[in-house]
C-alpha atoms as a PDB file:
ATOM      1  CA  UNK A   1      13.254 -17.553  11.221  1.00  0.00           C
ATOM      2  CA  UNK A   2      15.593 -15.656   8.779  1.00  0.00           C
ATOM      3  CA  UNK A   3      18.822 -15.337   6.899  1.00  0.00           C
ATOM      4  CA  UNK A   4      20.806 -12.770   5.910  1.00  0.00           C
ATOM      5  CA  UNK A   5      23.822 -11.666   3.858  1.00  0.00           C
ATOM      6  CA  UNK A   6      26.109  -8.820   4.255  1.00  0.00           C
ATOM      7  CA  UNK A   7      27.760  -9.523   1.338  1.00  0.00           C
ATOM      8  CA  UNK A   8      24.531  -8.972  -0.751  1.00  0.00           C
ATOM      9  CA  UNK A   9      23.131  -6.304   1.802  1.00  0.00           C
ATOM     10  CA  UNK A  10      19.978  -8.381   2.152  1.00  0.00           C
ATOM     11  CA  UNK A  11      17.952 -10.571   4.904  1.00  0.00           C
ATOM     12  CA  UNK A  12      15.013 -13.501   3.742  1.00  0.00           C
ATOM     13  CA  UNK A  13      12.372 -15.115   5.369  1.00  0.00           C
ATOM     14  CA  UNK A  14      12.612 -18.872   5.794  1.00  0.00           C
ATOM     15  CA  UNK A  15       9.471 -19.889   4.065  1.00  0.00           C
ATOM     16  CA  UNK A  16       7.673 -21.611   7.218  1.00  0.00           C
ATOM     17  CA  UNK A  17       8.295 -18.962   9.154  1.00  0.00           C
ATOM     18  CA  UNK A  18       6.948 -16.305   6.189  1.00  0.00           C
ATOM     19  CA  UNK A  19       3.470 -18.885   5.920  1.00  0.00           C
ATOM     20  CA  UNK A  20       3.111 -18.364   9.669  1.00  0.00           C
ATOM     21  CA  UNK A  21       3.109 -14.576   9.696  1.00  0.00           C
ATOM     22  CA  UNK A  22       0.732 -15.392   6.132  1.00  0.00           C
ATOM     23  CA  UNK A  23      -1.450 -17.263   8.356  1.00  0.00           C
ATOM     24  CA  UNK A  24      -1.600 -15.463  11.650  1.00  0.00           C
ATOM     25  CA  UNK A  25      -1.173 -11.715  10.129  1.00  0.00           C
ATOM     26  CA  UNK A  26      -4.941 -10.932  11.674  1.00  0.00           C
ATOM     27  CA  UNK A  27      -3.873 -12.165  15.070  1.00  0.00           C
ATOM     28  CA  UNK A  28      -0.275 -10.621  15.320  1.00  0.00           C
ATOM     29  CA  UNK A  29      -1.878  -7.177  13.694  1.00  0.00           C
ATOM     30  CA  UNK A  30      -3.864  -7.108  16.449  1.00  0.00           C
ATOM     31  CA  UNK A  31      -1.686  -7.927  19.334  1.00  0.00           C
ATOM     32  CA  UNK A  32       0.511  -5.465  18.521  1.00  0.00           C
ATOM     33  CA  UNK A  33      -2.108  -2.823  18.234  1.00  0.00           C
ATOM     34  CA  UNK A  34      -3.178  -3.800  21.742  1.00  0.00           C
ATOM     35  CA  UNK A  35       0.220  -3.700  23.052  1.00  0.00           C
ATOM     36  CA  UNK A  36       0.759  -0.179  21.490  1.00  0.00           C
ATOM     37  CA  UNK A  37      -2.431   0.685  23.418  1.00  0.00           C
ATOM     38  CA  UNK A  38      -1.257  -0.968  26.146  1.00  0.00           C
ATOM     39  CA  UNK A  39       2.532   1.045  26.419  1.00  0.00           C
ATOM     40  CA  UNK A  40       0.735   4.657  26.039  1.00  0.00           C
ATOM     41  CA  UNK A  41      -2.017   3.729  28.347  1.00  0.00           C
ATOM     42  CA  UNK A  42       1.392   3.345  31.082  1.00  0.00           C
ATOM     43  CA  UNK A  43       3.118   6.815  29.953  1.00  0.00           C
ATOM     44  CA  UNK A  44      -0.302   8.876  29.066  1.00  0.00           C
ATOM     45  CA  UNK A  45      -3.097   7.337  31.453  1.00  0.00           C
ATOM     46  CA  UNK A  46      -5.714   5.123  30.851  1.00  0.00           C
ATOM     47  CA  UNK A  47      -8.906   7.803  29.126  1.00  0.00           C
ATOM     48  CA  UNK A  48      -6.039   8.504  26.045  1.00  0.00           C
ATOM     49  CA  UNK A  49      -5.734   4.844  25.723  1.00  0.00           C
ATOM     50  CA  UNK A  50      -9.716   4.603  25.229  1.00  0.00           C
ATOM     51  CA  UNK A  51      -9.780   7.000  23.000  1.00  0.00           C
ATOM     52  CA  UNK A  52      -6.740   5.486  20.843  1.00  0.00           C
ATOM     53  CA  UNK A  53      -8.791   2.092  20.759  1.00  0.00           C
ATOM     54  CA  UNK A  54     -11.656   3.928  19.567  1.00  0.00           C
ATOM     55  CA  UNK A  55     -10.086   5.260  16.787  1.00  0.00           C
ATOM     56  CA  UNK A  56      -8.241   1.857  15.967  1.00  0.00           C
ATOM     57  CA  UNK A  57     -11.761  -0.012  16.161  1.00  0.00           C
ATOM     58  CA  UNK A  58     -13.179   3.253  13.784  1.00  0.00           C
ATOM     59  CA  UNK A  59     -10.276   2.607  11.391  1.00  0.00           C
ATOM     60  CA  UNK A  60     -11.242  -1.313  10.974  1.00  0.00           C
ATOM     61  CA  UNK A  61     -12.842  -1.761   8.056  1.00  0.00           C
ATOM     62  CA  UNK A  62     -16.377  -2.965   8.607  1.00  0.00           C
ATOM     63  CA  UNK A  63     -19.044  -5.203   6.301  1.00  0.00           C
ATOM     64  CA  UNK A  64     -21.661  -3.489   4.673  1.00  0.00           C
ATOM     65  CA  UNK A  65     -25.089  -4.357   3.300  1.00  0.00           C
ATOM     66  CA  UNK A  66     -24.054  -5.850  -0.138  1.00  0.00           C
ATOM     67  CA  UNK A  67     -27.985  -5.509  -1.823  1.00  0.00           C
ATOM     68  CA  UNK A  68     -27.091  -2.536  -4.099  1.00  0.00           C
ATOM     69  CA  UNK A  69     -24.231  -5.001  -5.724  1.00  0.00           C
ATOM     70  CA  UNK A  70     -26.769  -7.964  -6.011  1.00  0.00           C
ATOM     71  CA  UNK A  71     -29.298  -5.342  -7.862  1.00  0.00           C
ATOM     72  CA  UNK A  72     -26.235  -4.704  -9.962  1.00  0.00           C
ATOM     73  CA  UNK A  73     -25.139  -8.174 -11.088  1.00  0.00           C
ATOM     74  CA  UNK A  74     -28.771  -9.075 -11.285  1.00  0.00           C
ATOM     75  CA  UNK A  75     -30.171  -6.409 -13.264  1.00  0.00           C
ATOM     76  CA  UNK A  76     -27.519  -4.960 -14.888  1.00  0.00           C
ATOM     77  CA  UNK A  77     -25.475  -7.992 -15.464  1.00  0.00           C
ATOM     78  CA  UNK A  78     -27.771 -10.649 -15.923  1.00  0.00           C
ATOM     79  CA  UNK A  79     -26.326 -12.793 -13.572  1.00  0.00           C
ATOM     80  CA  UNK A  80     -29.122 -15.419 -12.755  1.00  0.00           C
ATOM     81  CA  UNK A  81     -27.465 -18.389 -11.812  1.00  0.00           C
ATOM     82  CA  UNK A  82     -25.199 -19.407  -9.299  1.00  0.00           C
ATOM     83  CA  UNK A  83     -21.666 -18.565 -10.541  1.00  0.00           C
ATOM     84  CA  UNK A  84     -20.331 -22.398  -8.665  1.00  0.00           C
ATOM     85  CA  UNK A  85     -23.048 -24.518  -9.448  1.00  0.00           C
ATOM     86  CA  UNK A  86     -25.669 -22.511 -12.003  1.00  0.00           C
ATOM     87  CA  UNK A  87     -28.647 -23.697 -10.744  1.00  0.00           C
ATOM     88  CA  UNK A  88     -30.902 -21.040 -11.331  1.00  0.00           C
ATOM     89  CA  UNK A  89     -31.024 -18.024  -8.344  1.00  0.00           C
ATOM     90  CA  UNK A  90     -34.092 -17.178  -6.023  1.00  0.00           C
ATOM     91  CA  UNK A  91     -34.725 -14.477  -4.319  1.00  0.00           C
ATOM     92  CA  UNK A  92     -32.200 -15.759  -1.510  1.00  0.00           C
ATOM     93  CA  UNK A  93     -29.009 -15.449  -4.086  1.00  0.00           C
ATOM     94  CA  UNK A  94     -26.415 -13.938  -2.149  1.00  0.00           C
ATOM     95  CA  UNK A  95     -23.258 -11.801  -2.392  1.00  0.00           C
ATOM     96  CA  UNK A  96     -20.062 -13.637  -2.399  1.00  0.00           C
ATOM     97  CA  UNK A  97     -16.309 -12.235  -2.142  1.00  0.00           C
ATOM     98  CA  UNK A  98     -14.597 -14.396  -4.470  1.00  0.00           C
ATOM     99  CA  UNK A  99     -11.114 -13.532  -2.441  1.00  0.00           C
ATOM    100  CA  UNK A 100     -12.136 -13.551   0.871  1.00  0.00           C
ATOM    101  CA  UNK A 101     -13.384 -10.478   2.928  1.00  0.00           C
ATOM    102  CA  UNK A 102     -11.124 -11.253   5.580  1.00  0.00           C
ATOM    103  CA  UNK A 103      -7.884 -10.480   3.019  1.00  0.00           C
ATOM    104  CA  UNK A 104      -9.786  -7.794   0.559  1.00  0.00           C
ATOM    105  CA  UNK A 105     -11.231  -6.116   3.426  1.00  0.00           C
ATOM    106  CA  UNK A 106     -13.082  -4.022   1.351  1.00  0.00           C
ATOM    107  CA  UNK A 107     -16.792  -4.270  -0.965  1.00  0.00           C
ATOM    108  CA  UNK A 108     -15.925  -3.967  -4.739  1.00  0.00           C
ATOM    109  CA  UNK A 109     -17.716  -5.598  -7.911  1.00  0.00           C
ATOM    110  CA  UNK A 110     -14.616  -7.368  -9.423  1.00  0.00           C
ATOM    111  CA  UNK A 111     -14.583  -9.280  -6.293  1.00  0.00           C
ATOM    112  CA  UNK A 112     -17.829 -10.343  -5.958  1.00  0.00           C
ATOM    113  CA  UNK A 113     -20.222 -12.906  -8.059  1.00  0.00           C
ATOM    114  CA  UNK A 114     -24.219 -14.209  -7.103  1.00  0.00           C
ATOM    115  CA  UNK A 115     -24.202 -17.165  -5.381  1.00  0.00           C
ATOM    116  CA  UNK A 116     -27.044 -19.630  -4.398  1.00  0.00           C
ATOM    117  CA  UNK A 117     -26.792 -19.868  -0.169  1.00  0.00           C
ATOM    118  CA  UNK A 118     -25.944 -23.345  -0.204  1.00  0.00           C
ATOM    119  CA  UNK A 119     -22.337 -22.435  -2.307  1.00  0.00           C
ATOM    120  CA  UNK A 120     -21.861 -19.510  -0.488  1.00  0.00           C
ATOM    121  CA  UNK A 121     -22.443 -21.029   3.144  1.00  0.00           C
ATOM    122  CA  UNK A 122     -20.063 -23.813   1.574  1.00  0.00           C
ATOM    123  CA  UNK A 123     -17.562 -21.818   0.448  1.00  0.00           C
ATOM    124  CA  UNK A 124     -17.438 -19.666   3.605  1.00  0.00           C
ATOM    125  CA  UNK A 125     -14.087 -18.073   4.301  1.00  0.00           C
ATOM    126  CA  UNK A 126     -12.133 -20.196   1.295  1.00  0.00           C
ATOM    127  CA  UNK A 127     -10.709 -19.187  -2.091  1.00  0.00           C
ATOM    128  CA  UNK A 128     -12.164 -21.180  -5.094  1.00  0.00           C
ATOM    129  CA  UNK A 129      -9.720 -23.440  -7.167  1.00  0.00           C
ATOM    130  CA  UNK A 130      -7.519 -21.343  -9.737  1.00  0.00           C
ATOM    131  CA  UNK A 131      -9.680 -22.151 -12.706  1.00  0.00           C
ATOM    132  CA  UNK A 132     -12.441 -20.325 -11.143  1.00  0.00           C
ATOM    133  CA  UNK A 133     -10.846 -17.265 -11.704  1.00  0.00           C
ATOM    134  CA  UNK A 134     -10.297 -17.223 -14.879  1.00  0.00           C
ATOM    135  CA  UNK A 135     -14.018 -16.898 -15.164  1.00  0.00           C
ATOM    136  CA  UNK A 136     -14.080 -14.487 -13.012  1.00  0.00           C
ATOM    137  CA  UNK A 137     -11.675 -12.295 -15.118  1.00  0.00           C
ATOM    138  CA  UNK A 138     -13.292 -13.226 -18.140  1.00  0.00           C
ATOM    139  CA  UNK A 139     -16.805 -11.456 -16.307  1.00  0.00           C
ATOM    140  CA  UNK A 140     -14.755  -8.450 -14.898  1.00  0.00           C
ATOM    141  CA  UNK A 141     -13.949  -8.038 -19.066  1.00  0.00           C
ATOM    142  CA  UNK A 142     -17.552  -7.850 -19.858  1.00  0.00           C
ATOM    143  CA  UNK A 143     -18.310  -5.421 -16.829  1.00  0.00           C
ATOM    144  CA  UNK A 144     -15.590  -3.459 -17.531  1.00  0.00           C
ATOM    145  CA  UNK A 145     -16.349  -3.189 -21.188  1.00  0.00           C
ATOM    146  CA  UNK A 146     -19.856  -3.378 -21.024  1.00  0.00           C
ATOM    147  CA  UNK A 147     -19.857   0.612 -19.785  1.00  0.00           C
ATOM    148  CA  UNK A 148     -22.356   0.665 -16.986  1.00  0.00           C
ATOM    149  CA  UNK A 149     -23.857   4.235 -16.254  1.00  0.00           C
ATOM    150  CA  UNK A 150     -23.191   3.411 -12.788  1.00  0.00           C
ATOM    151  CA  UNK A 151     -20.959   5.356 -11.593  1.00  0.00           C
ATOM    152  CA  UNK A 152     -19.890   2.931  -8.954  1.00  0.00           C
ATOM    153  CA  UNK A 153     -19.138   0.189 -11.184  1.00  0.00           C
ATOM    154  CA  UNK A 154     -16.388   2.460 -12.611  1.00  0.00           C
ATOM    155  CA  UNK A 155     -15.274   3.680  -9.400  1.00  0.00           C
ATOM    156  CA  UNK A 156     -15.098  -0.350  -8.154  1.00  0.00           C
ATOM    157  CA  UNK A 157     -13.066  -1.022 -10.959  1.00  0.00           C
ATOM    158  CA  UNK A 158     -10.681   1.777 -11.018  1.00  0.00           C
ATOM    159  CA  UNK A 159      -7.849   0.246  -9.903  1.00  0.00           C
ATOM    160  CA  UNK A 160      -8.923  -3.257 -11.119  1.00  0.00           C
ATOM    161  CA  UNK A 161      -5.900  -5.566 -13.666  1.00  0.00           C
ATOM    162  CA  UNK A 162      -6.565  -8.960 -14.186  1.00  0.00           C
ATOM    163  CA  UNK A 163      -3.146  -9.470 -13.318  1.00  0.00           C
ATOM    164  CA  UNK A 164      -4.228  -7.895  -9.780  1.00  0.00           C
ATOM    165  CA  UNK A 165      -6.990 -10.800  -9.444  1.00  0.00           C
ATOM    166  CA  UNK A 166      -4.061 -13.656 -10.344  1.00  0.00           C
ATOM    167  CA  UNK A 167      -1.993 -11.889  -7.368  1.00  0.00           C
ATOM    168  CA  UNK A 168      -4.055 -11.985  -5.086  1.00  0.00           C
ATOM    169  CA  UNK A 169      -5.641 -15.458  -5.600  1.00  0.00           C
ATOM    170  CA  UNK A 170      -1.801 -16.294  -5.280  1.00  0.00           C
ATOM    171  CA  UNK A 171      -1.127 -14.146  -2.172  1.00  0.00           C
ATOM    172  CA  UNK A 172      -4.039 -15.610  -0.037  1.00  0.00           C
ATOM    173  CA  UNK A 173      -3.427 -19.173  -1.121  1.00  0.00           C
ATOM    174  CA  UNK A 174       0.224 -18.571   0.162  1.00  0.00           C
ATOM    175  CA  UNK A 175      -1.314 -17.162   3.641  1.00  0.00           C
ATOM    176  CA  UNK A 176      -3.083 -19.979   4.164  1.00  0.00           C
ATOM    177  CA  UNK A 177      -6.697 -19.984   2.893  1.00  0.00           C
ATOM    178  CA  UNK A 178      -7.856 -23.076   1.965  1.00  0.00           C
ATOM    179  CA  UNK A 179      -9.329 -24.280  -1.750  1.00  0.00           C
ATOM    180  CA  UNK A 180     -12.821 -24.521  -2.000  1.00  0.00           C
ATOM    181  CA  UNK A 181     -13.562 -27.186  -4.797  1.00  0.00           C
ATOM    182  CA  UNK A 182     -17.850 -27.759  -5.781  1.00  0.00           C
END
Protein backbone atom coordinates (compact mmCIF):
# COMPACT_ATOMS: atom_id res chain seq x y z
CA UNK A 1 0.00 0.00 0.00
CA UNK A 2 2.91 2.43 0.80
CA UNK A 3 6.57 3.16 1.21
CA UNK A 4 8.42 5.19 3.20
CA UNK A 5 11.86 6.64 3.97
CA UNK A 6 13.32 7.88 7.10
CA UNK A 7 16.19 8.93 5.55
CA UNK A 8 14.20 11.46 3.36
CA UNK A 9 11.46 11.98 6.16
CA UNK A 10 8.79 11.00 3.65
CA UNK A 11 6.06 8.08 2.96
CA UNK A 12 4.37 7.44 -0.96
CA UNK A 13 1.52 5.82 -2.17
CA UNK A 14 2.04 2.82 -4.42
CA UNK A 15 0.18 3.96 -7.43
CA UNK A 16 -2.60 1.06 -7.47
CA UNK A 17 -3.27 1.51 -4.23
CA UNK A 18 -3.48 5.68 -4.72
CA UNK A 19 -6.09 4.83 -8.08
CA UNK A 20 -8.16 2.79 -5.62
CA UNK A 21 -8.68 5.47 -2.99
CA UNK A 22 -9.07 7.80 -6.65
CA UNK A 23 -11.75 5.49 -7.50
CA UNK A 24 -13.60 4.62 -4.35
CA UNK A 25 -13.04 8.20 -2.50
CA UNK A 26 -17.16 8.60 -2.57
CA UNK A 27 -17.58 5.22 -0.96
CA UNK A 28 -14.72 5.32 1.72
CA UNK A 29 -15.86 9.22 2.48
CA UNK A 30 -18.86 7.90 3.36
CA UNK A 31 -18.12 4.90 5.41
CA UNK A 32 -16.14 6.68 7.52
CA UNK A 33 -18.68 9.35 8.10
CA UNK A 34 -21.07 6.57 9.09
CA UNK A 35 -18.67 4.99 11.32
CA UNK A 36 -17.96 8.41 13.04
CA UNK A 37 -21.76 8.48 13.49
CA UNK A 38 -21.73 5.22 14.46
CA UNK A 39 -18.77 5.60 17.56
CA UNK A 40 -20.67 8.83 19.09
CA UNK A 41 -24.01 7.27 18.71
CA UNK A 42 -22.17 4.40 21.47
CA UNK A 43 -20.60 7.22 23.89
CA UNK A 44 -23.50 10.06 23.39
CA UNK A 45 -26.84 8.02 22.62
CA UNK A 46 -28.59 7.45 19.66
CA UNK A 47 -30.99 11.24 19.18
CA UNK A 48 -27.17 13.12 18.99
CA UNK A 49 -26.27 10.67 16.39
CA UNK A 50 -29.53 11.74 14.31
CA UNK A 51 -28.91 14.94 14.61
CA UNK A 52 -25.05 14.60 13.51
CA UNK A 53 -26.37 12.71 10.28
CA UNK A 54 -28.62 15.47 9.67
CA UNK A 55 -26.16 17.90 9.57
CA UNK A 56 -23.71 15.60 7.48
CA UNK A 57 -26.66 14.95 4.87
CA UNK A 58 -27.28 19.18 5.12
CA UNK A 59 -23.55 19.64 4.43
CA UNK A 60 -23.70 17.35 1.08
CA UNK A 61 -23.74 19.34 -1.62
CA UNK A 62 -26.95 18.93 -3.57
CA UNK A 63 -27.98 19.49 -7.58
CA UNK A 64 -29.79 22.39 -8.43
CA UNK A 65 -32.09 23.47 -11.25
CA UNK A 66 -29.43 24.46 -13.91
CA UNK A 67 -32.19 26.73 -16.29
CA UNK A 68 -30.78 30.15 -15.23
CA UNK A 69 -27.19 28.81 -16.74
CA UNK A 70 -28.91 27.48 -19.99
CA UNK A 71 -30.67 31.16 -20.32
CA UNK A 72 -27.10 32.30 -19.88
CA UNK A 73 -25.17 30.33 -22.51
CA UNK A 74 -28.17 30.66 -24.72
CA UNK A 75 -28.87 34.19 -24.64
CA UNK A 76 -25.99 35.69 -23.53
CA UNK A 77 -23.52 33.44 -25.13
CA UNK A 78 -24.99 32.39 -28.18
CA UNK A 79 -24.49 28.97 -27.66
CA UNK A 80 -26.97 27.20 -30.13
CA UNK A 81 -25.54 24.08 -30.94
CA UNK A 82 -24.53 21.17 -29.22
CA UNK A 83 -20.96 21.78 -27.94
CA UNK A 84 -20.11 17.50 -28.92
CA UNK A 85 -21.88 17.14 -31.96
CA UNK A 86 -23.32 20.86 -33.17
CA UNK A 87 -26.36 19.87 -34.45
CA UNK A 88 -28.44 22.67 -33.88
CA UNK A 89 -30.29 22.86 -30.06
CA UNK A 90 -34.15 22.62 -29.34
CA UNK A 91 -35.84 23.56 -26.72
CA UNK A 92 -34.69 20.20 -24.89
CA UNK A 93 -30.76 21.40 -24.92
CA UNK A 94 -29.54 20.59 -21.66
CA UNK A 95 -26.92 21.54 -19.04
CA UNK A 96 -23.85 19.50 -19.01
CA UNK A 97 -20.84 19.47 -16.36
CA UNK A 98 -17.99 19.08 -18.55
CA UNK A 99 -15.94 17.55 -15.32
CA UNK A 100 -18.33 15.57 -13.77
CA UNK A 101 -20.76 16.67 -10.93
CA UNK A 102 -19.85 13.84 -8.96
CA UNK A 103 -15.94 15.34 -8.63
CA UNK A 104 -16.87 19.33 -9.02
CA UNK A 105 -19.66 18.95 -6.74
CA UNK A 106 -20.64 22.24 -7.29
CA UNK A 107 -22.85 24.46 -10.36
CA UNK A 108 -20.43 26.98 -12.05
CA UNK A 109 -20.37 28.34 -15.80
CA UNK A 110 -16.72 27.37 -16.67
CA UNK A 111 -17.84 23.93 -16.10
CA UNK A 112 -20.72 23.70 -17.96
CA UNK A 113 -21.55 23.82 -21.96
CA UNK A 114 -25.34 23.18 -23.91
CA UNK A 115 -25.70 19.93 -24.92
CA UNK A 116 -28.33 18.18 -27.19
CA UNK A 117 -29.97 15.14 -24.72
CA UNK A 118 -28.74 12.50 -26.80
CA UNK A 119 -24.73 13.71 -25.96
CA UNK A 120 -25.52 14.47 -22.66
CA UNK A 121 -27.46 11.11 -21.77
CA UNK A 122 -24.28 9.63 -23.66
CA UNK A 123 -21.83 11.22 -21.94
CA UNK A 124 -23.42 10.62 -18.52
CA UNK A 125 -20.99 10.52 -15.64
CA UNK A 126 -17.63 10.56 -18.10
CA UNK A 127 -14.99 13.20 -18.85
CA UNK A 128 -14.66 14.11 -22.61
CA UNK A 129 -11.27 13.32 -24.42
CA UNK A 130 -8.45 16.01 -23.61
CA UNK A 131 -8.92 17.91 -26.82
CA UNK A 132 -12.30 18.80 -25.75
CA UNK A 133 -11.05 20.98 -23.33
CA UNK A 134 -9.14 22.99 -24.97
CA UNK A 135 -12.35 24.27 -26.43
CA UNK A 136 -13.69 24.57 -23.51
CA UNK A 137 -10.91 26.98 -22.27
CA UNK A 138 -10.86 28.69 -25.38
CA UNK A 139 -15.02 29.54 -24.50
CA UNK A 140 -14.24 30.27 -20.74
CA UNK A 141 -11.72 33.15 -22.62
CA UNK A 142 -14.57 34.64 -24.43
CA UNK A 143 -16.92 34.53 -21.25
CA UNK A 144 -14.46 35.76 -19.21
CA UNK A 145 -13.53 38.56 -21.52
CA UNK A 146 -16.68 39.12 -22.98
CA UNK A 147 -17.76 41.14 -19.49
CA UNK A 148 -21.24 39.89 -18.80
CA UNK A 149 -23.37 42.29 -16.50
CA UNK A 150 -24.22 39.25 -14.73
CA UNK A 151 -23.05 39.32 -11.76
CA UNK A 152 -22.96 35.60 -11.43
CA UNK A 153 -20.93 34.96 -14.34
CA UNK A 154 -18.16 36.89 -12.51
CA UNK A 155 -18.78 35.37 -9.29
CA UNK A 156 -18.65 31.63 -11.26
CA UNK A 157 -15.51 32.55 -12.57
CA UNK A 158 -13.74 34.03 -9.70
CA UNK A 159 -11.54 31.55 -8.94
CA UNK A 160 -11.48 30.11 -12.52
CA UNK A 161 -7.35 29.47 -14.41
CA UNK A 162 -7.26 27.55 -17.33
CA UNK A 163 -4.56 25.83 -15.77
CA UNK A 164 -7.31 24.84 -13.01
CA UNK A 165 -9.52 23.19 -15.94
CA UNK A 166 -6.14 21.08 -17.26
CA UNK A 167 -5.89 19.89 -13.41
CA UNK A 168 -8.72 18.78 -12.96
CA UNK A 169 -9.43 17.01 -16.31
CA UNK A 170 -6.07 15.32 -15.13
CA UNK A 171 -7.15 14.63 -11.51
CA UNK A 172 -10.49 12.84 -12.44
CA UNK A 173 -8.99 10.89 -15.29
CA UNK A 174 -6.42 9.62 -12.62
CA UNK A 175 -9.53 8.67 -10.20
CA UNK A 176 -10.95 6.72 -12.55
CA UNK A 177 -13.57 8.40 -14.79
CA UNK A 178 -13.77 7.08 -17.95
CA UNK A 179 -13.24 9.03 -21.60
CA UNK A 180 -16.18 9.83 -23.34
CA UNK A 181 -15.23 9.96 -27.15
CA UNK A 182 -18.50 11.20 -29.88
Amino acid sequence: MYGFSKKEGRIWLNIPFYAFLQKFKLNIEQNNYYAWAKLLEKYNGGNVTNCLLNKLEAATPKRHNLSLYRDILRNEFGAVSCFYCHKKLTDKSQVDHVIPWQMVREDKLWNFVLACPSCNASKNNRIPAKPVIRFVIERNDIIRTYGSSLQCVAEDFQNYSDDMMVNLWGYVKNGGFQEWQR
